[in-house]
N, C-alpha and C. Protein backbone atom coordinates (compact mmCIF):
# COMPACT_ATOMS: atom_id res chain seq x y z
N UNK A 1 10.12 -7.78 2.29
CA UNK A 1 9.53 -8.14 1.01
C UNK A 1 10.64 -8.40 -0.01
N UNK A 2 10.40 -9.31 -1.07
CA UNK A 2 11.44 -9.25 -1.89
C UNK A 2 11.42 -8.58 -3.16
N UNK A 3 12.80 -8.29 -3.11
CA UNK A 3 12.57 -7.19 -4.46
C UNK A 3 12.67 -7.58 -5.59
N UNK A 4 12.27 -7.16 -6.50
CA UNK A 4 11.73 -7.87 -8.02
C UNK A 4 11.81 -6.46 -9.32
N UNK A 5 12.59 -7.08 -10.45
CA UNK A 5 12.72 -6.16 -11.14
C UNK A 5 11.42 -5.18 -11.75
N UNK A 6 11.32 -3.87 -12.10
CA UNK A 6 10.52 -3.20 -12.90
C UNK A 6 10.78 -2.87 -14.57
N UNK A 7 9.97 -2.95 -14.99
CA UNK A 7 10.63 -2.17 -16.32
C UNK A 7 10.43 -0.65 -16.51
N UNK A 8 11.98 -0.57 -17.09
CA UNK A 8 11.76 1.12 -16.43
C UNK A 8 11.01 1.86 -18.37
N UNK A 9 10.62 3.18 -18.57
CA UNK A 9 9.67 3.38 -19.59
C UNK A 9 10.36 3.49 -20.92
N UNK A 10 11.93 3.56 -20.73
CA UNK A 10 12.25 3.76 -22.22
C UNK A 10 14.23 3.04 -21.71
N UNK A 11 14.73 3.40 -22.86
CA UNK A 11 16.18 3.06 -21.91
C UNK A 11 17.14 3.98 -21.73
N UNK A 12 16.86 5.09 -21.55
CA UNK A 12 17.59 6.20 -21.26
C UNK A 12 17.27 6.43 -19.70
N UNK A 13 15.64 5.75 -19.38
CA UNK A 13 15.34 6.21 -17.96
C UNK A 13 16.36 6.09 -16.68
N UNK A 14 16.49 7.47 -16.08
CA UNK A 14 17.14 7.14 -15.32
C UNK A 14 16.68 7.66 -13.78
N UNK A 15 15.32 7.53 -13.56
CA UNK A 15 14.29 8.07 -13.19
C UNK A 15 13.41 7.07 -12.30
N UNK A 16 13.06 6.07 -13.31
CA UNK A 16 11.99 4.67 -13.07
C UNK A 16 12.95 3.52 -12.36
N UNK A 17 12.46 3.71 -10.91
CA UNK A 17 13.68 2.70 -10.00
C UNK A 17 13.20 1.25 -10.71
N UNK A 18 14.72 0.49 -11.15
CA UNK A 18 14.57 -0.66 -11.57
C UNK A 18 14.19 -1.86 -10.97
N UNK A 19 14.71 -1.35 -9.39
CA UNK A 19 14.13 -2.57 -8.67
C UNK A 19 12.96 -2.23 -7.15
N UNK A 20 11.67 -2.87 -6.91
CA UNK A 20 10.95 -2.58 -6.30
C UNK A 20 10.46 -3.26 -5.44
N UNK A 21 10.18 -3.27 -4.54
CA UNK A 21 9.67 -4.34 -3.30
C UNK A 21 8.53 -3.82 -2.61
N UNK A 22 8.12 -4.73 -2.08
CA UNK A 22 6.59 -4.52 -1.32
C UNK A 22 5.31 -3.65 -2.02
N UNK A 23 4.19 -3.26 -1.50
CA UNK A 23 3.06 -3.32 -2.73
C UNK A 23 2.19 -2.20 -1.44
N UNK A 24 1.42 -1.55 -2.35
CA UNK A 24 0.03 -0.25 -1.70
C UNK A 24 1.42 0.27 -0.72
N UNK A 25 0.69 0.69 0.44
CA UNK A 25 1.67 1.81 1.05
C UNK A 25 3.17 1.79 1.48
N UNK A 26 3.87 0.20 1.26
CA UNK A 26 4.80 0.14 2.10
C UNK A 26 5.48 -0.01 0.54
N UNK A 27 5.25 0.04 -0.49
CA UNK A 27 5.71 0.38 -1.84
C UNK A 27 7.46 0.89 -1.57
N UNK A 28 8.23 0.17 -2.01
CA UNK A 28 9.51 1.25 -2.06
C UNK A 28 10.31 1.10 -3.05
N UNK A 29 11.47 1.86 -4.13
CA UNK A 29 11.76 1.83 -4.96
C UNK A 29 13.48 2.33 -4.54
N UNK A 30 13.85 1.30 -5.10
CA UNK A 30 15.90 1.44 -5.00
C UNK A 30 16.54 2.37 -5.77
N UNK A 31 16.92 3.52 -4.57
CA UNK A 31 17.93 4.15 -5.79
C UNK A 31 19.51 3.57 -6.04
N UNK A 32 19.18 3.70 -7.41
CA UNK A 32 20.81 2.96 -7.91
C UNK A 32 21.99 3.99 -7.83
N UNK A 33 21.11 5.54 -8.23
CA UNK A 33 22.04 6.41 -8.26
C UNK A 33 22.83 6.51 -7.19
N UNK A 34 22.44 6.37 -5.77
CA UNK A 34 23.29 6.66 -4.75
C UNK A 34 24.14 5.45 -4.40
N UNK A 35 25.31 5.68 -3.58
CA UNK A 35 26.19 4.76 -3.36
C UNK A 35 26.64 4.60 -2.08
N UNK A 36 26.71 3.27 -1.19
CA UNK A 36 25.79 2.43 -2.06
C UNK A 36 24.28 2.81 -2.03
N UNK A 37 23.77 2.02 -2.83
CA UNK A 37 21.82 2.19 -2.70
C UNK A 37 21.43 2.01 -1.92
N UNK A 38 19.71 3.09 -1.80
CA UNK A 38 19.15 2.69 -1.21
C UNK A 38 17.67 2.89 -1.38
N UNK A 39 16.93 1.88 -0.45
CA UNK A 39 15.25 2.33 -0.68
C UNK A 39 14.61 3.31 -0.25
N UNK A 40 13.15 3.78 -1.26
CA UNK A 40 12.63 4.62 -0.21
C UNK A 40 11.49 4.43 -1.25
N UNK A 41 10.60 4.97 0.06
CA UNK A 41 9.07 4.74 0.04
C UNK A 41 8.24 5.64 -1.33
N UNK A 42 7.54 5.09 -2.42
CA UNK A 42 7.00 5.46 -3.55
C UNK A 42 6.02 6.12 -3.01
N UNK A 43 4.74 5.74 -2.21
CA UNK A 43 3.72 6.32 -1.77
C UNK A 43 3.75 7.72 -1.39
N UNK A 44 4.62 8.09 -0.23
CA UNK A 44 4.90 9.32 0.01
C UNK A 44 5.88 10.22 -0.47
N UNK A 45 6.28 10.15 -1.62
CA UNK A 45 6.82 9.98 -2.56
C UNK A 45 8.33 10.70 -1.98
N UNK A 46 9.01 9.70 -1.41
CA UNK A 46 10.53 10.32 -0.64
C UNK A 46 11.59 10.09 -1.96
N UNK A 47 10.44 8.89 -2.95
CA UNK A 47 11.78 8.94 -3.93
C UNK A 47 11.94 9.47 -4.85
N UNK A 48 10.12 10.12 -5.09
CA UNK A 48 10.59 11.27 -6.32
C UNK A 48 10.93 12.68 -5.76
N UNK A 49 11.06 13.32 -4.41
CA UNK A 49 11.89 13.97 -4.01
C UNK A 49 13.36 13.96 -3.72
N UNK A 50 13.65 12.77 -3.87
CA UNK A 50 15.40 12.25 -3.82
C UNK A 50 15.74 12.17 -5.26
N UNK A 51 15.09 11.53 -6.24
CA UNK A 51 15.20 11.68 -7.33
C UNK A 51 15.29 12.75 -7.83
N UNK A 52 14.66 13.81 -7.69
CA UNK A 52 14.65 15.14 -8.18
C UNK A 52 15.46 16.02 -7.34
N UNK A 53 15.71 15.95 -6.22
CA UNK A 53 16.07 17.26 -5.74
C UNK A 53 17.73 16.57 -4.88
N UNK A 54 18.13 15.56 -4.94
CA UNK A 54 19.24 15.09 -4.37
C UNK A 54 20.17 15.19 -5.84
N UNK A 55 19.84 14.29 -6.34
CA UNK A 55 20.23 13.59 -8.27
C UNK A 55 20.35 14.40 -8.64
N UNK A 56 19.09 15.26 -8.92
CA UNK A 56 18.85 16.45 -10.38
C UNK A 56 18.10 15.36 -11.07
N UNK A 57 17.31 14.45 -10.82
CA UNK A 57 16.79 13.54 -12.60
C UNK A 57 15.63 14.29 -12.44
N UNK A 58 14.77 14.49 -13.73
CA UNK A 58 13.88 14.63 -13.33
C UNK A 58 11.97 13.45 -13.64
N UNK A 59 11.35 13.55 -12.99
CA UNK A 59 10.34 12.25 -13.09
C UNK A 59 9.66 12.35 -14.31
N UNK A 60 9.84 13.50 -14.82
CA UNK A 60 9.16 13.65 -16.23
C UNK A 60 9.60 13.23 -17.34
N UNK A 61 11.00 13.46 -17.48
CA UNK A 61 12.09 13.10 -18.52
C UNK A 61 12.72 11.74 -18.80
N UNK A 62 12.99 11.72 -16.96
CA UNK A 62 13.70 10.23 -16.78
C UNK A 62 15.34 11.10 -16.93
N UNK A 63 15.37 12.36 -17.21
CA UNK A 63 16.92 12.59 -17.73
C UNK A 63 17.30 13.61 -16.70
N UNK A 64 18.55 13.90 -16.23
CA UNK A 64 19.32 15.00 -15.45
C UNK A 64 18.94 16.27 -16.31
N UNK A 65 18.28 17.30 -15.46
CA UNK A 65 18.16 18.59 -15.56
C UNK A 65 18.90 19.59 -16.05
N UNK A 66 18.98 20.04 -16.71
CA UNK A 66 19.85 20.75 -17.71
C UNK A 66 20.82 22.29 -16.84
N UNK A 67 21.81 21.88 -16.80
CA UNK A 67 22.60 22.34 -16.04
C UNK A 67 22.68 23.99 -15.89
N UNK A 68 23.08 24.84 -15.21
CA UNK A 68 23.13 26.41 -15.71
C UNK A 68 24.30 26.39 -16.35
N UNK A 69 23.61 27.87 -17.73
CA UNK A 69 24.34 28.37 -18.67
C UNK A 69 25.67 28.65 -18.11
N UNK A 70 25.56 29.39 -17.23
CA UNK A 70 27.06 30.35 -16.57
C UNK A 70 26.90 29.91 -15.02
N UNK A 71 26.96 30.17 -14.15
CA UNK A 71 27.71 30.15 -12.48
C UNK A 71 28.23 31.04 -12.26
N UNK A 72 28.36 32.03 -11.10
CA UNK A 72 28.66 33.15 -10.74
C UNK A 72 28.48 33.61 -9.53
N UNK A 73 29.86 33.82 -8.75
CA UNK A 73 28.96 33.82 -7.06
C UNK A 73 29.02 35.07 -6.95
N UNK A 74 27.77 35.17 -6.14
CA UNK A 74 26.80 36.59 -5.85
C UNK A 74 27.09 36.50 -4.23
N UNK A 75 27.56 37.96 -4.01
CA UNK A 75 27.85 37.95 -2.49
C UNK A 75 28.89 37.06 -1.58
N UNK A 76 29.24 36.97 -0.35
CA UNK A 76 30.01 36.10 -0.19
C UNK A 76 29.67 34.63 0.16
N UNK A 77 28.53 34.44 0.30
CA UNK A 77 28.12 33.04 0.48
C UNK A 77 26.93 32.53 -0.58
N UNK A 78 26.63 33.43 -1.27
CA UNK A 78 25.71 33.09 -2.50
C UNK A 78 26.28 32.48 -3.71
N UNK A 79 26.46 31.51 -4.66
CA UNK A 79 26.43 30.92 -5.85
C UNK A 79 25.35 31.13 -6.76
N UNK A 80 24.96 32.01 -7.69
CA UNK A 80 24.08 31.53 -8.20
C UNK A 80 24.36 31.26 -10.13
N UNK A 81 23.58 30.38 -10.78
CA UNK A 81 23.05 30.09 -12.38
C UNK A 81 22.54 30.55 -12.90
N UNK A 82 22.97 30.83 -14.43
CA UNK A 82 21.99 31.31 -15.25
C UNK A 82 20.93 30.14 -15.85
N UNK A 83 19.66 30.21 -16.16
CA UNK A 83 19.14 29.48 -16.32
C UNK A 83 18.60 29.44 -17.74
N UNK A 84 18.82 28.73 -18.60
CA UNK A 84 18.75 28.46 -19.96
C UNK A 84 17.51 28.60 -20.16
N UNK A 85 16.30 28.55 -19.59
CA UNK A 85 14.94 28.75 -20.09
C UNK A 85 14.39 29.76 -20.16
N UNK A 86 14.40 30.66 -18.28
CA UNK A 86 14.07 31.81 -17.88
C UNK A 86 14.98 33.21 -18.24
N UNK A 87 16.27 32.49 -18.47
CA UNK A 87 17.26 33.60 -18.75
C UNK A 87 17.48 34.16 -17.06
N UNK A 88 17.39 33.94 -15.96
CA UNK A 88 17.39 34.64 -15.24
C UNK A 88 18.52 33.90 -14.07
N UNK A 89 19.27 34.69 -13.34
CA UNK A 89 20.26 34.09 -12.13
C UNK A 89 19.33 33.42 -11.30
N UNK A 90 19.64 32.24 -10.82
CA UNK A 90 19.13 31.38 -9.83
C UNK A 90 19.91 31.29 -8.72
N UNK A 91 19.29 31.38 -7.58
CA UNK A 91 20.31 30.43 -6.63
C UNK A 91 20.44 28.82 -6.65
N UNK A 92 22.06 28.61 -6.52
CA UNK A 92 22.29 27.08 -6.75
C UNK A 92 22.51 27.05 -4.85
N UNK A 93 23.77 27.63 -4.46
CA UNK A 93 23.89 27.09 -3.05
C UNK A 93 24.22 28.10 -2.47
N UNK A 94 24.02 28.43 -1.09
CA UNK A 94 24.02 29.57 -0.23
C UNK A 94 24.81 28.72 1.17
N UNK A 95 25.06 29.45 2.24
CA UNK A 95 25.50 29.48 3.49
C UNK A 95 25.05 27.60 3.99
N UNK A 96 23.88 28.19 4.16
CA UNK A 96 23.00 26.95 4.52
C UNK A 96 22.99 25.33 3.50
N UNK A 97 23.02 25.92 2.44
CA UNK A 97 22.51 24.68 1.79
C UNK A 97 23.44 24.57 0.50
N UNK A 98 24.90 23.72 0.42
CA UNK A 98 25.98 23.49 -0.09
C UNK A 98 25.56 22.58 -1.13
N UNK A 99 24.62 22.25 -1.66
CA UNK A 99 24.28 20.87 -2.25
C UNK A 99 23.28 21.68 -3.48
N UNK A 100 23.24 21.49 -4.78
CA UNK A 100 22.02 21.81 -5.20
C UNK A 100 20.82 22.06 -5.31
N UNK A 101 20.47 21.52 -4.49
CA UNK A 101 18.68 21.28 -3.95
C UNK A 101 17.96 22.63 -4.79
N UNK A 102 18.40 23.70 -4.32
CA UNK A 102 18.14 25.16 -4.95
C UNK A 102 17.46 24.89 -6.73
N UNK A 103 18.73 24.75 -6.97
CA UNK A 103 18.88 24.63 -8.43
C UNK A 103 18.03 23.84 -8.88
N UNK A 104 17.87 22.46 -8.70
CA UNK A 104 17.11 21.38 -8.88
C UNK A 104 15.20 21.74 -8.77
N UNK A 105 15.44 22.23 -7.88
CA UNK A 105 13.83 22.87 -7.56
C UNK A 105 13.25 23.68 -8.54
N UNK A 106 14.40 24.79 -9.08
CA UNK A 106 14.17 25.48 -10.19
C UNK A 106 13.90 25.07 -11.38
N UNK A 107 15.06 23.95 -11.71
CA UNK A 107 14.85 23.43 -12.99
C UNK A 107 13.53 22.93 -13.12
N UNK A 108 12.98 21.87 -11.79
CA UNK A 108 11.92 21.27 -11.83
C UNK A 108 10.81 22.06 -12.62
N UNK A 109 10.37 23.14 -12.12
CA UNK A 109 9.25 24.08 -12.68
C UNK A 109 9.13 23.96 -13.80
């Protein structure tokens, strides 16, 4: 299918994939953030889980998730954040999972 620009909702969005191809289920939306880009499917929504939990953007804002207050590693394979809303240590990355995902999930809430 060919891809064709969107307009994204404001111009800070960094959230609303700008460019989109194909239509009902085979729907997919380009991420710009990654390098290089790539597509993924709107319907089942792989891109507002890449968007949110790869990135940090979040689908509500359109803006990157507000980072932790402090960082502090807990144990020997634990990292965790303070979190500016809850006030409370989060886990960011553990043994298993080196990447934010943790964090991102949290902020989401």
């Amino acid at each position: 299918a060919m891809p064709r620009r969107q307009k994204v909702r404001f111009g800070e969005d960094l959230y609303t994939p700008t460019w989109v191809r194909g239509s009902g289920q085979q729907k997919e939306g380009f991420c710009d953030t990654c390098s290089p880009g790539k597509w993924l499917q709107l319907k089942n929504s792989a891109f507002w889980y890449h968007k949110q939990f790869f990135h940090g953007i979040s689908s509500v804002s359109g803006r990157p998730f507000i980072r932790p207050v402090q960082v502090r590693h807990y144990d020997a394979d634990i990292i965790e954040g303070l979190c500016h809303q809850c006030q409370q240590w989060v886990p960011i990355a553990n043994a298993k999972r080196r990447n934010s995902v943790l964090w991102f999930r949290h902020a989401h809430k």
